[in-house]
ModelCIF file with pLDDT and N, C-alpha, C, O atoms, coordinates in Angstrom:
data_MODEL
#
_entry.id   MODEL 
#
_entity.id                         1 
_entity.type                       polymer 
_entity.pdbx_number_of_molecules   1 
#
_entity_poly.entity_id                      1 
_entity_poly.type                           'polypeptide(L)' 
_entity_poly.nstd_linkage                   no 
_entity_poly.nstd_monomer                   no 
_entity_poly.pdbx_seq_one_letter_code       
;(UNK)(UNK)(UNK)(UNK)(UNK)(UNK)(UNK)(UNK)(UNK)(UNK)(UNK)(UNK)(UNK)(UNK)(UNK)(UNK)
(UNK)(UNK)(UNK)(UNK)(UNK)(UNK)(UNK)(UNK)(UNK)(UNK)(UNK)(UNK)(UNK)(UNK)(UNK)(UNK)
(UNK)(UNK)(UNK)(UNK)(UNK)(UNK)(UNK)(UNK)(UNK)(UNK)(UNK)(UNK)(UNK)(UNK)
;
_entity_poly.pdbx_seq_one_letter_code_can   XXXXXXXXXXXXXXXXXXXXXXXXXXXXXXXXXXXXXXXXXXXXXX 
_entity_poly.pdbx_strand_id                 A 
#
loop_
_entity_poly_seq.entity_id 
_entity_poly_seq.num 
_entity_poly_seq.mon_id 
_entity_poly_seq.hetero 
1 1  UNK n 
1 2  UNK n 
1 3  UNK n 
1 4  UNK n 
1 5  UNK n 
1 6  UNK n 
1 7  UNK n 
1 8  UNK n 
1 9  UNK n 
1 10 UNK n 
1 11 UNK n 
1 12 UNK n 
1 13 UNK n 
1 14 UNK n 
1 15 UNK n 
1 16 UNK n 
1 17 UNK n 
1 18 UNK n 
1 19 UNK n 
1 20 UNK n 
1 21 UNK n 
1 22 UNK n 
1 23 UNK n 
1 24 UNK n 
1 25 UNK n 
1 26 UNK n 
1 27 UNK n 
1 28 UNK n 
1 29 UNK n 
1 30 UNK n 
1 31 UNK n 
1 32 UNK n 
1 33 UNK n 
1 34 UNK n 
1 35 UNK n 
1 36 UNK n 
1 37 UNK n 
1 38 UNK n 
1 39 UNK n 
1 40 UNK n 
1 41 UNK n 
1 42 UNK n 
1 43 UNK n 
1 44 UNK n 
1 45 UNK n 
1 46 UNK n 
#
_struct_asym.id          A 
_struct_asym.entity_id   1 
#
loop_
_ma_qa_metric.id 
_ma_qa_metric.mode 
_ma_qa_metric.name 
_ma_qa_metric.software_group_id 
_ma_qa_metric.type 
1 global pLDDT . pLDDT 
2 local  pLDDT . pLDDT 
#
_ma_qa_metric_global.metric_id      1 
_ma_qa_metric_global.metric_value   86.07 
_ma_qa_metric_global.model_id       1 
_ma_qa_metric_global.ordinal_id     1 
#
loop_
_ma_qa_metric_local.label_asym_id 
_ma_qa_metric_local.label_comp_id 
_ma_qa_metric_local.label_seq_id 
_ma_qa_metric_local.metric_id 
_ma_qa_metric_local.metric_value 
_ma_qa_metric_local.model_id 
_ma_qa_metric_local.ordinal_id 
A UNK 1  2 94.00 1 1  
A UNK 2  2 94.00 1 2  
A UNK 3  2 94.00 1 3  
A UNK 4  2 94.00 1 4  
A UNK 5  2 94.00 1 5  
A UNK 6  2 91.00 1 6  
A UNK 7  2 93.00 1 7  
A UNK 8  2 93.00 1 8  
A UNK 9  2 90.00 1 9  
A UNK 10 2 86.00 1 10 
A UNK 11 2 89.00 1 11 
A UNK 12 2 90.00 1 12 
A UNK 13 2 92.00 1 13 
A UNK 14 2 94.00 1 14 
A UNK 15 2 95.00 1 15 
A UNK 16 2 94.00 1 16 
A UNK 17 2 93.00 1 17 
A UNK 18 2 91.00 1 18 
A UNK 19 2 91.00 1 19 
A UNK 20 2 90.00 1 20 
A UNK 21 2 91.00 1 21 
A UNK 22 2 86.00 1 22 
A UNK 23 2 86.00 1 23 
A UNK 24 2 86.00 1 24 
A UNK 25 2 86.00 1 25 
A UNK 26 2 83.00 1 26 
A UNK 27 2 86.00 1 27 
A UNK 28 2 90.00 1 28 
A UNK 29 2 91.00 1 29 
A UNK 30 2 93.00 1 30 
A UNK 31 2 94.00 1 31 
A UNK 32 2 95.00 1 32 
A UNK 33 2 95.00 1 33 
A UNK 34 2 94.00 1 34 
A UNK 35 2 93.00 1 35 
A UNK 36 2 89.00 1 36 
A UNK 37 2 87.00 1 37 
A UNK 38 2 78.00 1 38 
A UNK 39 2 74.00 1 39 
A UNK 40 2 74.00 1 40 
A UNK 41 2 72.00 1 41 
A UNK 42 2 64.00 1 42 
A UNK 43 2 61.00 1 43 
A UNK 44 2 60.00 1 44 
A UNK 45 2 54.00 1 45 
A UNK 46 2 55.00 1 46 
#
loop_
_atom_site.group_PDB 
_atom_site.id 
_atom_site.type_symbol 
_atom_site.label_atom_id 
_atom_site.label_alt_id 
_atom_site.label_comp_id 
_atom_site.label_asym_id 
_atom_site.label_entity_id 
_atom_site.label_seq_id 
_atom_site.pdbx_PDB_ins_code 
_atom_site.Cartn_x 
_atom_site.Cartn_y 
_atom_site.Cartn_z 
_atom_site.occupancy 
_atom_site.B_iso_or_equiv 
_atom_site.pdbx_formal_charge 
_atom_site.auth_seq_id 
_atom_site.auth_comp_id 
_atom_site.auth_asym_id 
_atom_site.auth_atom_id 
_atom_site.pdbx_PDB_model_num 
ATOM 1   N N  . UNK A 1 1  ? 0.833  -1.211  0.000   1.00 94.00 ? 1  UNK A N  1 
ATOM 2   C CA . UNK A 1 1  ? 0.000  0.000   0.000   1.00 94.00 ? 1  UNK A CA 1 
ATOM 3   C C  . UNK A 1 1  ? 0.867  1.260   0.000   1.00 94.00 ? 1  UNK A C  1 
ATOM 4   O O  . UNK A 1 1  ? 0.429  2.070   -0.817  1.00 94.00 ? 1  UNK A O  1 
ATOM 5   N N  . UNK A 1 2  ? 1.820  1.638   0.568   1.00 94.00 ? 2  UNK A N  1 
ATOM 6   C CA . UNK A 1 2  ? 2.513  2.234   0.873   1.00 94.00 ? 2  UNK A CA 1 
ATOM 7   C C  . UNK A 1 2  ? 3.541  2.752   -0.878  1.00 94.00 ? 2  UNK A C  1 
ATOM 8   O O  . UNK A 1 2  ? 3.836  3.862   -1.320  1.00 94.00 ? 2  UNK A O  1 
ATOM 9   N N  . UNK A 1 3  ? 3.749  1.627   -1.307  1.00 94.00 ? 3  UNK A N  1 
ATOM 10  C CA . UNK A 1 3  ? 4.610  1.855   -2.473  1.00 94.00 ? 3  UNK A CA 1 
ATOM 11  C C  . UNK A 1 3  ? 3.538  1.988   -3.567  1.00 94.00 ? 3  UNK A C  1 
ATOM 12  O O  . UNK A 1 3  ? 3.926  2.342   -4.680  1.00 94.00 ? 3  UNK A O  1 
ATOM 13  N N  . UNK A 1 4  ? 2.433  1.780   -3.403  1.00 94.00 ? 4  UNK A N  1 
ATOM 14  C CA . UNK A 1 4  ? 1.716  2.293   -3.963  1.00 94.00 ? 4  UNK A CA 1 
ATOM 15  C C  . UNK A 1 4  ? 0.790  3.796   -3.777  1.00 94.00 ? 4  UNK A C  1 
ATOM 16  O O  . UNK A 1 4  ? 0.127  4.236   -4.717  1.00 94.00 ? 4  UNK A O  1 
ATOM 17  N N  . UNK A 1 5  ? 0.863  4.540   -2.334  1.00 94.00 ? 5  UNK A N  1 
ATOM 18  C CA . UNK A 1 5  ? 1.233  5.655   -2.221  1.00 94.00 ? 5  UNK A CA 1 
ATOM 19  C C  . UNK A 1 5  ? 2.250  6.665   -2.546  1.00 94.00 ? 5  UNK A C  1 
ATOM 20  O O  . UNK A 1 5  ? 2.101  7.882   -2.440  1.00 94.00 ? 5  UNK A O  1 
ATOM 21  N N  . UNK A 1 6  ? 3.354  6.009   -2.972  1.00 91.00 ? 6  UNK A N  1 
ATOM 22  C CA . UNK A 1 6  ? 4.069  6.895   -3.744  1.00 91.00 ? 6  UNK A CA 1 
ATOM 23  C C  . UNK A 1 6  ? 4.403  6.731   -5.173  1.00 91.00 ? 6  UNK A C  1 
ATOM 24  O O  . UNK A 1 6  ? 5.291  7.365   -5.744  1.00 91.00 ? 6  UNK A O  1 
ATOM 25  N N  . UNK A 1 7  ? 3.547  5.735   -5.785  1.00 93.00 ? 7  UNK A N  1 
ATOM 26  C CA . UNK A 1 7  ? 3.309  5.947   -7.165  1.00 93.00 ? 7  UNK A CA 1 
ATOM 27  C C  . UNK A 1 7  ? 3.008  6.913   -7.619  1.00 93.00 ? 7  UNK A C  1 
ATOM 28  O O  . UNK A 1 7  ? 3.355  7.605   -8.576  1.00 93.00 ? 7  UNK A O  1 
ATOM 29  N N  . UNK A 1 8  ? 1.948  6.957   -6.466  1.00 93.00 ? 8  UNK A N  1 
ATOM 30  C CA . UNK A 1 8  ? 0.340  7.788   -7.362  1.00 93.00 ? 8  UNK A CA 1 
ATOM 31  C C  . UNK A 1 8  ? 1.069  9.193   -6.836  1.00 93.00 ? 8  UNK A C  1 
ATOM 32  O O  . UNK A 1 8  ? 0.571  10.134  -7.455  1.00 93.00 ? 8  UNK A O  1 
ATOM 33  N N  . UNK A 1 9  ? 2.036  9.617   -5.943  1.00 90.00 ? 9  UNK A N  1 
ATOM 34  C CA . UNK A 1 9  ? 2.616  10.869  -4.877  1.00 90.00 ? 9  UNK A CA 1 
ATOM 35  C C  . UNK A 1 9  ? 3.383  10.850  -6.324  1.00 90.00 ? 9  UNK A C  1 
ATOM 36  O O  . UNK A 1 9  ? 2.729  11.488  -7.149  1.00 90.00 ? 9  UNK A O  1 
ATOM 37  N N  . UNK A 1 10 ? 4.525  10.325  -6.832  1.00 86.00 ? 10 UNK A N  1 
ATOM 38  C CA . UNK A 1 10 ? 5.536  10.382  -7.538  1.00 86.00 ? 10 UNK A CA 1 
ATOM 39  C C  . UNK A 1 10 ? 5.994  10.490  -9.408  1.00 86.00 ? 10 UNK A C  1 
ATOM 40  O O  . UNK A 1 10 ? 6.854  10.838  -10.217 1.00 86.00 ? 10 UNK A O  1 
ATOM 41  N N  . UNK A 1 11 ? 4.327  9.742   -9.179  1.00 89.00 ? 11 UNK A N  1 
ATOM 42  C CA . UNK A 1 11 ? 4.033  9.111   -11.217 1.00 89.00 ? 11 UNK A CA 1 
ATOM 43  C C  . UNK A 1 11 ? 5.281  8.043   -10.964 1.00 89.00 ? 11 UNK A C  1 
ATOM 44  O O  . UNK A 1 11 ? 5.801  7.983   -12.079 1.00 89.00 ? 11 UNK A O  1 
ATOM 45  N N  . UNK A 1 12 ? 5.950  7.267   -10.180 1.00 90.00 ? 12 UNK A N  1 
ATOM 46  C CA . UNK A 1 12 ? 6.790  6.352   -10.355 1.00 90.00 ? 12 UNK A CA 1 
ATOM 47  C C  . UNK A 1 12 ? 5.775  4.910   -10.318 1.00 90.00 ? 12 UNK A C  1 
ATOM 48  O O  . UNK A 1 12 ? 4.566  4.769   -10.131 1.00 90.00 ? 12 UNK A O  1 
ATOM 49  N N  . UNK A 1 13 ? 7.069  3.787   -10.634 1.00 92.00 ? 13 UNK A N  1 
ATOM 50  C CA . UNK A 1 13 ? 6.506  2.445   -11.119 1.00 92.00 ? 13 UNK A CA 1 
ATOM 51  C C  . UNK A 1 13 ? 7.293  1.179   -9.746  1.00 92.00 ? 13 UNK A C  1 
ATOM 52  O O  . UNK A 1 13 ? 7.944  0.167   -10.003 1.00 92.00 ? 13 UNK A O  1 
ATOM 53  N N  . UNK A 1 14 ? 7.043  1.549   -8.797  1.00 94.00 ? 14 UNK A N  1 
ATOM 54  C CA . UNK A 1 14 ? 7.720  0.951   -7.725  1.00 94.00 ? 14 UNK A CA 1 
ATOM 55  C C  . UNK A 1 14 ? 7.181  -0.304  -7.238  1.00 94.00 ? 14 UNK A C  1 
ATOM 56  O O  . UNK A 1 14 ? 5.971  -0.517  -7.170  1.00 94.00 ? 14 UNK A O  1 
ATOM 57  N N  . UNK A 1 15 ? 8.009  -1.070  -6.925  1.00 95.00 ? 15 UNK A N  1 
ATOM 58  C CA . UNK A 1 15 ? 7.369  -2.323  -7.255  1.00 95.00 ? 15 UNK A CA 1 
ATOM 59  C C  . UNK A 1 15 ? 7.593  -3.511  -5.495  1.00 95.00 ? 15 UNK A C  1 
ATOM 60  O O  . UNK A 1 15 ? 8.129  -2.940  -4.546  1.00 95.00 ? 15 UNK A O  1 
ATOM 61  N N  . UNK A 1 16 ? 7.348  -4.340  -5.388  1.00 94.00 ? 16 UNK A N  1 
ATOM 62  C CA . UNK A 1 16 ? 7.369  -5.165  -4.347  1.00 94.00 ? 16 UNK A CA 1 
ATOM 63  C C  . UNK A 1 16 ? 7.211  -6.454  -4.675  1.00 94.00 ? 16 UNK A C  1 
ATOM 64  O O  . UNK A 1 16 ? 6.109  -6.913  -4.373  1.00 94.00 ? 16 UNK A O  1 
ATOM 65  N N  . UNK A 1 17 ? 8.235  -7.448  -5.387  1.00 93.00 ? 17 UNK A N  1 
ATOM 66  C CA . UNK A 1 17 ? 8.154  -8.734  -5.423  1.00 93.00 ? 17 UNK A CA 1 
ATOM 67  C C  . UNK A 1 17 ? 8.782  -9.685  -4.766  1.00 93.00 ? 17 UNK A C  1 
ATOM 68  O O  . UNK A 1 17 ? 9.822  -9.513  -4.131  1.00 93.00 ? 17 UNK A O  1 
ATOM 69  N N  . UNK A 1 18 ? 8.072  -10.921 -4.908  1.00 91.00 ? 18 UNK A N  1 
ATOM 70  C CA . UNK A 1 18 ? 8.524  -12.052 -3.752  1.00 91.00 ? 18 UNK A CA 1 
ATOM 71  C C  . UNK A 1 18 ? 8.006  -13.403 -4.469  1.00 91.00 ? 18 UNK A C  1 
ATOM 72  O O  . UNK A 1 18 ? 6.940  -13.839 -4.904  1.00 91.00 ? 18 UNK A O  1 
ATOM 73  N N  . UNK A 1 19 ? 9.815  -13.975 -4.312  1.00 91.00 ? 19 UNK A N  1 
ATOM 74  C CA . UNK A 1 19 ? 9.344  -15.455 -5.313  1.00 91.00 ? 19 UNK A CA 1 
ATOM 75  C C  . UNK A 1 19 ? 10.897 -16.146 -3.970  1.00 91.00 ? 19 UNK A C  1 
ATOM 76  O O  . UNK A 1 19 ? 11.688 -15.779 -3.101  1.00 91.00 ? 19 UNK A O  1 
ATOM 77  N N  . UNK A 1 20 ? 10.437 -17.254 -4.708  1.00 90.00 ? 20 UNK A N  1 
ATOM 78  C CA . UNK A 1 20 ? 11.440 -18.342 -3.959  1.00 90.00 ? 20 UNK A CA 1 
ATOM 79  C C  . UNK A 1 20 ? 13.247 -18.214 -4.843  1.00 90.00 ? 20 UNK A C  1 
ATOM 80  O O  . UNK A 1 20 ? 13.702 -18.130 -5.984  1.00 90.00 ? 20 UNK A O  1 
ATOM 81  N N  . UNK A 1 21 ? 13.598 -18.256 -3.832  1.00 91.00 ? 21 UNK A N  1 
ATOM 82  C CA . UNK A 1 21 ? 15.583 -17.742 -3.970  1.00 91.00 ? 21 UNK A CA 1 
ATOM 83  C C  . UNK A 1 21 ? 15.615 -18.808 -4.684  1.00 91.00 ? 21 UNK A C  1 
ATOM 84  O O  . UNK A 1 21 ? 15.716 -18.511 -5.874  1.00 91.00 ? 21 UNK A O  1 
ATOM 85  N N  . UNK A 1 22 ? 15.574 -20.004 -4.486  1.00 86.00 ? 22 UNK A N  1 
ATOM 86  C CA . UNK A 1 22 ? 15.410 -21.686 -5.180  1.00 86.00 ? 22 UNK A CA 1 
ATOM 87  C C  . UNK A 1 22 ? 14.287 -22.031 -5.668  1.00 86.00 ? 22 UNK A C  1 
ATOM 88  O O  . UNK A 1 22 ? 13.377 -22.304 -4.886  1.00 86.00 ? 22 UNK A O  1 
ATOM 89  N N  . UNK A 1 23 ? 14.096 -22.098 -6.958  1.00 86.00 ? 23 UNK A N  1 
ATOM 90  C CA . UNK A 1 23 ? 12.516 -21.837 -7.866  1.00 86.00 ? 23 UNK A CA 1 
ATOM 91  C C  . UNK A 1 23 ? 12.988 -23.455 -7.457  1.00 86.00 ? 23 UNK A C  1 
ATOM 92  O O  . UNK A 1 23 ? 12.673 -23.738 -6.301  1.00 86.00 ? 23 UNK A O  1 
ATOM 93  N N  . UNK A 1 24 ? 13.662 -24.514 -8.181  1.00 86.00 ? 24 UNK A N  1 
ATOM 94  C CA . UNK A 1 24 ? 13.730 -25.767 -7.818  1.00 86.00 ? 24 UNK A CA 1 
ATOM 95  C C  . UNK A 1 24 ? 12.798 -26.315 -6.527  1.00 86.00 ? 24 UNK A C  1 
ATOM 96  O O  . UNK A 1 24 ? 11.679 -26.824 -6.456  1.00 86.00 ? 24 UNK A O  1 
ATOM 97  N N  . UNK A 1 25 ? 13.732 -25.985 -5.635  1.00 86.00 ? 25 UNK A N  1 
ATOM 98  C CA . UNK A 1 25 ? 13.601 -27.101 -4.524  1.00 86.00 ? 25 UNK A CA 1 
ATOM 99  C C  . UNK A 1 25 ? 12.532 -26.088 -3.418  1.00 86.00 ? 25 UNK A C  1 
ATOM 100 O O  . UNK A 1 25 ? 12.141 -26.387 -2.290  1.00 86.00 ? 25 UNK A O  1 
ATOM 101 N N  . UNK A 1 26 ? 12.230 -24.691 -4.301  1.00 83.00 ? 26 UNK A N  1 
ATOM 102 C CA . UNK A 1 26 ? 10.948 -24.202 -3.378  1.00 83.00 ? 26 UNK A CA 1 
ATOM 103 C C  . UNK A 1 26 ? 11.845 -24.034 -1.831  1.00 83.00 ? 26 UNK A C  1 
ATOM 104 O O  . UNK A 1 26 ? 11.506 -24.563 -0.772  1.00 83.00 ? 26 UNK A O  1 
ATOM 105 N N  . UNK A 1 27 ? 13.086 -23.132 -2.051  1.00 86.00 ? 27 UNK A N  1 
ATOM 106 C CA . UNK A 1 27 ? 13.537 -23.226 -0.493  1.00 86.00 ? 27 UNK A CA 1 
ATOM 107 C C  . UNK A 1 27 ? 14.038 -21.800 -0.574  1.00 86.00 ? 27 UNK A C  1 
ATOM 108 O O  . UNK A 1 27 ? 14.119 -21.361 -1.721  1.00 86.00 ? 27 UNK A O  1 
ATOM 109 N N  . UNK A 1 28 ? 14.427 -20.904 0.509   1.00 90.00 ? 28 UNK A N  1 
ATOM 110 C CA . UNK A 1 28 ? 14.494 -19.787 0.555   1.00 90.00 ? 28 UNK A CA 1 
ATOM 111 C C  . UNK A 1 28 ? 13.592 -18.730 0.149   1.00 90.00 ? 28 UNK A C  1 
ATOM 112 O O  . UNK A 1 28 ? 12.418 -19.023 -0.072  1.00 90.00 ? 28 UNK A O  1 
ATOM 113 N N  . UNK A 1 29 ? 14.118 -17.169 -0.014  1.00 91.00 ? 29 UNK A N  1 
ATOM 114 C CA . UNK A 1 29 ? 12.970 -16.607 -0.295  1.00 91.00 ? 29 UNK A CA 1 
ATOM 115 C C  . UNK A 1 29 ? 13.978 -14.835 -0.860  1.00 91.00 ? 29 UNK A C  1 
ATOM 116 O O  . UNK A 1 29 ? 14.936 -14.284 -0.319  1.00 91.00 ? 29 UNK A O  1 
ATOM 117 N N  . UNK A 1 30 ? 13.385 -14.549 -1.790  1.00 93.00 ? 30 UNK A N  1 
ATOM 118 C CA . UNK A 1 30 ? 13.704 -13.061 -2.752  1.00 93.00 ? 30 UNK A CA 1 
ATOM 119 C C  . UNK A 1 30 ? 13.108 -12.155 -2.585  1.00 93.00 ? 30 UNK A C  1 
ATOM 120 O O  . UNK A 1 30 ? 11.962 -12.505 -2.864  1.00 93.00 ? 30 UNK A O  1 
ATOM 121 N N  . UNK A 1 31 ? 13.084 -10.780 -2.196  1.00 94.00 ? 31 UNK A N  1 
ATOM 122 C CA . UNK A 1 31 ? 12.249 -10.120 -1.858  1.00 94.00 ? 31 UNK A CA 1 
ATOM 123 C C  . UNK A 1 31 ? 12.782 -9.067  -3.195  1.00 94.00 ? 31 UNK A C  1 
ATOM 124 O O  . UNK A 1 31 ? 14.000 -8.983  -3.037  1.00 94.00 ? 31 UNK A O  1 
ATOM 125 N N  . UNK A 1 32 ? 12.501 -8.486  -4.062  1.00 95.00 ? 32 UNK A N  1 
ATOM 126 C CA . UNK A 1 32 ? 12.519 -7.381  -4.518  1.00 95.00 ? 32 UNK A CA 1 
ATOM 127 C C  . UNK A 1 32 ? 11.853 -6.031  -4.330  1.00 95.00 ? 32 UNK A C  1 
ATOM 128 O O  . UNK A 1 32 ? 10.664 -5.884  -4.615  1.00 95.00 ? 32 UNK A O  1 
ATOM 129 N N  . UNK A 1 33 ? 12.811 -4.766  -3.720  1.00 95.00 ? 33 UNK A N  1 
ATOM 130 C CA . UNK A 1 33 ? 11.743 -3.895  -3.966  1.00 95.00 ? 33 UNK A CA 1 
ATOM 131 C C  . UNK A 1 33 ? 12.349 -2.911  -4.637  1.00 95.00 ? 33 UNK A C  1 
ATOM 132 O O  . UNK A 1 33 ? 13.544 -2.783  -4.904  1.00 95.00 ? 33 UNK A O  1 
ATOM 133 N N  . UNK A 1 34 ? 11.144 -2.005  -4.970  1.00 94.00 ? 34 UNK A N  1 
ATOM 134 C CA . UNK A 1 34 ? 11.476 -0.529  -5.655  1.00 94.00 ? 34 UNK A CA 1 
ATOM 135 C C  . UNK A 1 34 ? 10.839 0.298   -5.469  1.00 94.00 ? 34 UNK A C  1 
ATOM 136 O O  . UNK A 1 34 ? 9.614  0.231   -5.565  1.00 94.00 ? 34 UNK A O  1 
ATOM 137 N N  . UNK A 1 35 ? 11.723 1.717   -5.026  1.00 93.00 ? 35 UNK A N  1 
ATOM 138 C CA . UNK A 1 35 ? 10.722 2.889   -4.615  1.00 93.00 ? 35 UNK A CA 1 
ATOM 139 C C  . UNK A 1 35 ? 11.195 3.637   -5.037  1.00 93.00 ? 35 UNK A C  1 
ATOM 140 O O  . UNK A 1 35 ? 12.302 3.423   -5.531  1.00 93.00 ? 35 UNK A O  1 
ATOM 141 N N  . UNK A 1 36 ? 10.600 4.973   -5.080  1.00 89.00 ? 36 UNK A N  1 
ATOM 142 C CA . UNK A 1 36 ? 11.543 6.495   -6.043  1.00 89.00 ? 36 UNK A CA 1 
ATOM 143 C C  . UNK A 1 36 ? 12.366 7.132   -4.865  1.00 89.00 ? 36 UNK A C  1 
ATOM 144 O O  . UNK A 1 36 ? 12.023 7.332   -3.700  1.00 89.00 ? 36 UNK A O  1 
ATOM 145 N N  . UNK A 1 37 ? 13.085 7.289   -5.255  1.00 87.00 ? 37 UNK A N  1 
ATOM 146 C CA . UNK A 1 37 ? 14.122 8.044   -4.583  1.00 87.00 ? 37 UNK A CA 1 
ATOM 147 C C  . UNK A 1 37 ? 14.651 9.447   -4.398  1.00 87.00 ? 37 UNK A C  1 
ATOM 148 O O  . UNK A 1 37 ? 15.494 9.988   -5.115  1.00 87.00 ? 37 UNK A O  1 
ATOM 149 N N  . UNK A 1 38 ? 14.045 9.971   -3.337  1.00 78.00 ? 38 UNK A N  1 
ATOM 150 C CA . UNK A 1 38 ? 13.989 11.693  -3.441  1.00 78.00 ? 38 UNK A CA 1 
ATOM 151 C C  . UNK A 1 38 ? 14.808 12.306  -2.209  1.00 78.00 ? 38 UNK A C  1 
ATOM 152 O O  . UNK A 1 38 ? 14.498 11.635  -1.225  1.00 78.00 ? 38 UNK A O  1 
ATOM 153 N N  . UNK A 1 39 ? 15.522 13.082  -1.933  1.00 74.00 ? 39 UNK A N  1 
ATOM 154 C CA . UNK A 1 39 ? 16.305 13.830  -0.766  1.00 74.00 ? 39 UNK A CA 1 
ATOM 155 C C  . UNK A 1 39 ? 15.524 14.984  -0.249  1.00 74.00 ? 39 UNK A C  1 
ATOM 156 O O  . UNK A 1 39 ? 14.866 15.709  -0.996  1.00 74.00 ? 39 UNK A O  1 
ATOM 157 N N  . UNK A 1 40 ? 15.590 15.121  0.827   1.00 74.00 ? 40 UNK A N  1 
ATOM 158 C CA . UNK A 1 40 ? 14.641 16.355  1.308   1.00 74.00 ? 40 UNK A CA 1 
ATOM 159 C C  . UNK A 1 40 ? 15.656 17.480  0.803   1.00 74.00 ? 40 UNK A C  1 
ATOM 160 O O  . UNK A 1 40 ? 16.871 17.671  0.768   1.00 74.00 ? 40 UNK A O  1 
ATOM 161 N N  . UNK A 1 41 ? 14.236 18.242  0.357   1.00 72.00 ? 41 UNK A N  1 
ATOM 162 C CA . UNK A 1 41 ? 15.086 19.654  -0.341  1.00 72.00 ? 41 UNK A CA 1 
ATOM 163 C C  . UNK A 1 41 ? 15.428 19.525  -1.246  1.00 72.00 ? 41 UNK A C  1 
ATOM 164 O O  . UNK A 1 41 ? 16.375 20.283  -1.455  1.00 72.00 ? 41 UNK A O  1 
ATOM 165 N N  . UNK A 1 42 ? 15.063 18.592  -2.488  1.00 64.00 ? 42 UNK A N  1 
ATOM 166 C CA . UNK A 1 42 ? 15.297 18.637  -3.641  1.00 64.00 ? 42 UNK A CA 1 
ATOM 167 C C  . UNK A 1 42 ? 14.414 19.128  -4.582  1.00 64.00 ? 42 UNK A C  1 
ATOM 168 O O  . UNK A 1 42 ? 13.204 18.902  -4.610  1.00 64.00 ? 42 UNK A O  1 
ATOM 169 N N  . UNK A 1 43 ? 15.189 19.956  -5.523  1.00 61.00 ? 43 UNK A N  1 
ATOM 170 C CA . UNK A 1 43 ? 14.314 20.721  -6.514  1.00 61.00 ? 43 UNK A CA 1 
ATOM 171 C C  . UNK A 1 43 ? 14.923 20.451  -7.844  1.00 61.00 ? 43 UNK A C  1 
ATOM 172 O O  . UNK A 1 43 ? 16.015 20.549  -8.404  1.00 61.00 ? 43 UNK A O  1 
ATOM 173 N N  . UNK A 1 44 ? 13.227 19.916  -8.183  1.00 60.00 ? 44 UNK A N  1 
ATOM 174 C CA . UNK A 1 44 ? 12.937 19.381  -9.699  1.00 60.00 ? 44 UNK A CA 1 
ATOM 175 C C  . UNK A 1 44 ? 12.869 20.196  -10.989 1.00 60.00 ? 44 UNK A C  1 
ATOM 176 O O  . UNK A 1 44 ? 12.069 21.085  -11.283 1.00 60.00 ? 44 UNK A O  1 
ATOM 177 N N  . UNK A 1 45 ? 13.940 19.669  -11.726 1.00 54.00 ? 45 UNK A N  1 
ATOM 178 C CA . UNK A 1 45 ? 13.808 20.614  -12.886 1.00 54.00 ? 45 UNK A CA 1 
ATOM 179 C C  . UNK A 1 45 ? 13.315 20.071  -13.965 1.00 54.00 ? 45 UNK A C  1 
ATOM 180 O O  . UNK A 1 45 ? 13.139 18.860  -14.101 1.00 54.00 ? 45 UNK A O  1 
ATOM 181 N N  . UNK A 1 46 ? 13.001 21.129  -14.996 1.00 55.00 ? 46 UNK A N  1 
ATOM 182 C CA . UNK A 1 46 ? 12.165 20.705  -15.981 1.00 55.00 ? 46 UNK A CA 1 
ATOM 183 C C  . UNK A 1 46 ? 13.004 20.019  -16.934 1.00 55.00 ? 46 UNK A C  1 
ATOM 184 O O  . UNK A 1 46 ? 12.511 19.522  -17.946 1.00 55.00 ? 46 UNK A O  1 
#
């Protein structure tokens, strides 16, 4: 929900996936994420 609050805050495409580290043997676990990345006090240029 959250990374999807700063889609819609950002126009970004941030993402949150989760599959098994070992597609095989179904053991471990991958988390991917992605969020936009902004510094306080940054100004956007055209």
């Amino acid at each position: 929900e959250r990374i999807d609050i700063l889609n819609n805050k950002f126009a970004t495409k941030g993402i949150l996936e989760i599959s098994d580290f070992d597609k095989i043997n179904e053991t471990g676990t991958f988390v991917n994420i992605e969020i936009p990345l902004k510094f306080k006090n940054q100004i956007s240029l055209p």
